[in-house]
N, C-alpha and C. Protein backbone atom coordinates (compact mmCIF):
# COMPACT_ATOMS: atom_id res chain seq x y z
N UNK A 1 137.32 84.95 107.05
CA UNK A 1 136.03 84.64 106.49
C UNK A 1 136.23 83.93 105.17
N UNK A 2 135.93 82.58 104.92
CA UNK A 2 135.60 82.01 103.70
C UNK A 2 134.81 82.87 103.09
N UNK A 3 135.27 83.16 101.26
CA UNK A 3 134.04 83.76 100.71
C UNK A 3 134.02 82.53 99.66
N UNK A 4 132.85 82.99 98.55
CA UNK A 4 132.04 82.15 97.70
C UNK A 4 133.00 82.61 96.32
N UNK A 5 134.03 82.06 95.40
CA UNK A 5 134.36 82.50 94.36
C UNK A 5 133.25 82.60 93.09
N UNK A 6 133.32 83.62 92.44
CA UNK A 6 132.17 83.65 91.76
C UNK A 6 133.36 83.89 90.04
N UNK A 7 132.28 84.25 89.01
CA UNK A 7 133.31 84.28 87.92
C UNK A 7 133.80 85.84 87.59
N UNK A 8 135.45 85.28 87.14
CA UNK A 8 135.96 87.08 87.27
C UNK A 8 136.78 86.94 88.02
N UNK A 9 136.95 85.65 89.41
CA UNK A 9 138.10 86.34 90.36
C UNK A 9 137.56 86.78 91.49
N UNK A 10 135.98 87.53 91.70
CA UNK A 10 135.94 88.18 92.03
C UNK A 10 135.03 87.70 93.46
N UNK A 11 135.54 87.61 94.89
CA UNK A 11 135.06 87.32 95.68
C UNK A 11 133.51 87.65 96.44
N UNK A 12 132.79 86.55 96.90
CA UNK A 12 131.26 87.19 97.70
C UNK A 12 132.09 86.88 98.97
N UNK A 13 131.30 88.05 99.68
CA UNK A 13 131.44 87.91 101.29
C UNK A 13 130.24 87.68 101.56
N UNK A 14 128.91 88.25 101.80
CA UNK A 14 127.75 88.31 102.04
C UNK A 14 126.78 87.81 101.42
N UNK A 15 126.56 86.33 102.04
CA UNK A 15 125.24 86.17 100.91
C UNK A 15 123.86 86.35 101.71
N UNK A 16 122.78 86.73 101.09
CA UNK A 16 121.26 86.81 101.70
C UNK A 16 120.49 86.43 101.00
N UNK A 17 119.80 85.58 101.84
CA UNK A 17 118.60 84.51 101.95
C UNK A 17 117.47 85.17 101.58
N UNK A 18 116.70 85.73 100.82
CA UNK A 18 115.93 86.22 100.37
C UNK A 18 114.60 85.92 99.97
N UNK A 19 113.72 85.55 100.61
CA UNK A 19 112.39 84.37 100.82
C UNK A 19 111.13 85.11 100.63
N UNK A 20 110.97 86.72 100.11
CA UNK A 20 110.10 87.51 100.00
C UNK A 20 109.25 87.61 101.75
N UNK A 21 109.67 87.38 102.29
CA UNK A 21 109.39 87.69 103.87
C UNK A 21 109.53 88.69 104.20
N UNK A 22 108.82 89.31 105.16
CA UNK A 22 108.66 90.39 106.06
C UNK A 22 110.18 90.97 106.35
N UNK A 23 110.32 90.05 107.00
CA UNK A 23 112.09 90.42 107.90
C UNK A 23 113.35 90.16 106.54
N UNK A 24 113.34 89.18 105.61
CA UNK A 24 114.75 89.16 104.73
C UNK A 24 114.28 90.61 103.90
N UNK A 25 113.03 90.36 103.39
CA UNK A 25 113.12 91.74 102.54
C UNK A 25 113.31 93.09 103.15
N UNK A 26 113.08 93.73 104.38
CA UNK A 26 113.78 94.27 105.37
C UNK A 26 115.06 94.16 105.52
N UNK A 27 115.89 93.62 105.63
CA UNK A 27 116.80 93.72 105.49
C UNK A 27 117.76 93.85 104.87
N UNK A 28 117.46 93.01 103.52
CA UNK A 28 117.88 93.39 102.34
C UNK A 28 117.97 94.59 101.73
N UNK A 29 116.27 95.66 102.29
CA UNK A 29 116.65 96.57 101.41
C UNK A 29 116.81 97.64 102.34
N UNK A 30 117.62 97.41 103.42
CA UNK A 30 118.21 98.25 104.69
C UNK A 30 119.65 98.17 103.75
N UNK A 31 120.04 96.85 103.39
CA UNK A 31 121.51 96.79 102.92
C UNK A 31 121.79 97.60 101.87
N UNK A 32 120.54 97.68 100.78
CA UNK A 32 120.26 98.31 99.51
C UNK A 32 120.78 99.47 99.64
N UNK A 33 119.80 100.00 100.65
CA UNK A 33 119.49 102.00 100.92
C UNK A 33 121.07 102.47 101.45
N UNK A 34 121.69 101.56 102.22
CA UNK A 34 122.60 102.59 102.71
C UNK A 34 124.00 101.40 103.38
N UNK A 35 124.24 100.94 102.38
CA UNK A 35 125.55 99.63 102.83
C UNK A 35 126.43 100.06 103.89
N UNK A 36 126.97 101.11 103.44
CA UNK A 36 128.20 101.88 104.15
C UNK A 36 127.72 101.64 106.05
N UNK A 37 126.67 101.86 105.87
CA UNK A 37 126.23 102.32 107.54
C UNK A 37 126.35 100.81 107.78
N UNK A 38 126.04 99.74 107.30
CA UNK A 38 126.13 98.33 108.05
C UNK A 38 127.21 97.55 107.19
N UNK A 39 128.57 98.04 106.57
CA UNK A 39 129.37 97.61 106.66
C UNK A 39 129.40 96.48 105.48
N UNK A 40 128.58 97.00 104.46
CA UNK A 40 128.68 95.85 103.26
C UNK A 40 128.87 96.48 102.02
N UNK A 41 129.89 95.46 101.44
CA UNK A 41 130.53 95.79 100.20
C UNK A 41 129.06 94.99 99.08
N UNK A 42 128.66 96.02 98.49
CA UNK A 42 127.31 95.20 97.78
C UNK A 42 127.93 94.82 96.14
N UNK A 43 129.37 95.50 96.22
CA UNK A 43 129.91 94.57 94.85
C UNK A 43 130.16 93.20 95.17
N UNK A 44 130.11 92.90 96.49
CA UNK A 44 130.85 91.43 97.34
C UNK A 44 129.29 90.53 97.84
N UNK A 45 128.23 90.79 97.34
CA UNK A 45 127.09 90.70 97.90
C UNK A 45 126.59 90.01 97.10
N UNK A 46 125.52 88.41 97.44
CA UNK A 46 125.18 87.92 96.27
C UNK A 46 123.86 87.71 97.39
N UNK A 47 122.86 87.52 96.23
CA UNK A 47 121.34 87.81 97.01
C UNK A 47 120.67 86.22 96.77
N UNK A 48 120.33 85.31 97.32
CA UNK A 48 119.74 84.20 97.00
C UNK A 48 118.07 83.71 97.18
N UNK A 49 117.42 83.61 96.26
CA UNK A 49 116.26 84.01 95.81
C UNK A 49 115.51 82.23 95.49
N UNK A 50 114.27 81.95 96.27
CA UNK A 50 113.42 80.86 95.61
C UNK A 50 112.56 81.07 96.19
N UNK A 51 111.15 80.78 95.16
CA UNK A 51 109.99 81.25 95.37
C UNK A 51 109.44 79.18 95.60
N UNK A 52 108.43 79.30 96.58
CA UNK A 52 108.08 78.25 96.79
C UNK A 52 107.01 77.73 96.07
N UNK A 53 105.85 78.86 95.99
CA UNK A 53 104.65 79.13 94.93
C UNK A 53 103.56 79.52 96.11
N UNK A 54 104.02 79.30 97.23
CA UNK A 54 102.77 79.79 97.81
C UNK A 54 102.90 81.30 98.33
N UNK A 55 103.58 82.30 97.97
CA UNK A 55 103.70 83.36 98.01
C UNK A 55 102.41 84.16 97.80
N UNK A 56 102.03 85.09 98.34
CA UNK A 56 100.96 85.86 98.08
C UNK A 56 101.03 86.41 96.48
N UNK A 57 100.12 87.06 95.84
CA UNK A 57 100.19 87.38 94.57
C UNK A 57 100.60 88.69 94.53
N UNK A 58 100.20 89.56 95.17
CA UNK A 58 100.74 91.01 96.32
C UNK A 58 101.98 90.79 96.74
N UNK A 59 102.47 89.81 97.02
CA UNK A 59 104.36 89.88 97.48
C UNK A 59 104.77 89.73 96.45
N UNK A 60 104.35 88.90 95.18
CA UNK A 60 105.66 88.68 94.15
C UNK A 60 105.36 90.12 93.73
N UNK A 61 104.03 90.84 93.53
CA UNK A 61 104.41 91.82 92.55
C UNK A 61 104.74 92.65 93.40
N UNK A 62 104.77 92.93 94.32
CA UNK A 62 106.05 94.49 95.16
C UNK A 62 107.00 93.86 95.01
N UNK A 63 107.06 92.71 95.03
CA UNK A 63 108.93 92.65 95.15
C UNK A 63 109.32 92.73 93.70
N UNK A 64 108.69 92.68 92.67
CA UNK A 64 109.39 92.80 91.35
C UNK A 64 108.71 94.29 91.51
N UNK A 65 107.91 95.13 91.68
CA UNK A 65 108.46 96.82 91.63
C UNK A 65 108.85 97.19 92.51
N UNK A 66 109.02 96.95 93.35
CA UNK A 66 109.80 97.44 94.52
C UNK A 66 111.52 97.24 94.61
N UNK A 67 111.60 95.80 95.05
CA UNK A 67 113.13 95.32 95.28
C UNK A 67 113.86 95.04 93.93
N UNK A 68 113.43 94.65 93.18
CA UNK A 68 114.18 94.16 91.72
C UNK A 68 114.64 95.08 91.40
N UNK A 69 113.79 95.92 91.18
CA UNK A 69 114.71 97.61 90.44
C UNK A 69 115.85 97.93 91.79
N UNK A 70 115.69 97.88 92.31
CA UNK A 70 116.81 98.27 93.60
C UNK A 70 118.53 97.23 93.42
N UNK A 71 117.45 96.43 93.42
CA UNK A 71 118.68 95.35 93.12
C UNK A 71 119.64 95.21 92.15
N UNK A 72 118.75 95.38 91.04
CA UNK A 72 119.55 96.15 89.29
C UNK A 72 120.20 97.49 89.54
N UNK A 73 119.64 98.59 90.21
CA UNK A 73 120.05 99.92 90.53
C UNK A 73 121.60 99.66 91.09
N UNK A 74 121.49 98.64 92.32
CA UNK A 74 122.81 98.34 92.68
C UNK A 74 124.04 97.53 92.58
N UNK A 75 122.95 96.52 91.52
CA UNK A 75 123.92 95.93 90.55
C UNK A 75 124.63 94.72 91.29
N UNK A 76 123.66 94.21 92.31
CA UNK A 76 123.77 93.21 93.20
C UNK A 76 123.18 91.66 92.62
N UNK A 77 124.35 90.87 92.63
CA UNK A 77 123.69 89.13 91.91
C UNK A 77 123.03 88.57 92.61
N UNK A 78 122.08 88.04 91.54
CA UNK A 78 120.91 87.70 92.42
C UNK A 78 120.72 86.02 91.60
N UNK A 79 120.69 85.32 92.31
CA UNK A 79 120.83 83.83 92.05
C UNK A 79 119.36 83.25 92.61
C-alpha cells in the first residue's frame, strides 16, 4: 500500500473523504468509536474535509458538536 508522507516521518494509510453526508459521516465515526474492530490505525488516519456551502445549517452545526470533538478526542488530521 502506497501511503501519503505527512510531516514527522510519519506515514497515512487511510484517508477519508468526509463531505458531511449521511454515509461518510457514518463511517467516519464508526472508525472514531471503535478502530480496532475495523482495522485502523487512527494515528495513520488523515480525514479530508470541504464544505461546498450548500450544506444544511443543521449539518454544519452537528458536525462541529458532534464529530469535531471526536476527531480532536482522537487526535485524527483533519485537512
Amino acid at each position: 500500500m502506497n501511503a501519503v508522507s505527512r510531516t514527522g516521518g510519519q506515514d497515512v494509510e487511510l484517508v477519508i473523504n468526509w463531505g458531511l453526508g449521511v454515509d461518510s459521516t457514518a463511517y467516519l465515526v464508526k472508525m472514531l468509536e471503535d478502530p480496532s474492530a475495523h482495522g485502523v490505525d487512527l494515528a495513520r488516519t488523515m480525514v479530508l474535509h470541504e464544505l461546498t456551502g450548500d450544506e444544511w445549517p443543521a449539518t454544519r452545526a452537528h458536525a462541529s458538536q458532534y464529530v469535531l470533538p471526536l476527531l480532536r478526542e482522537h487526535r485524527v488530521r483533519l485537512v
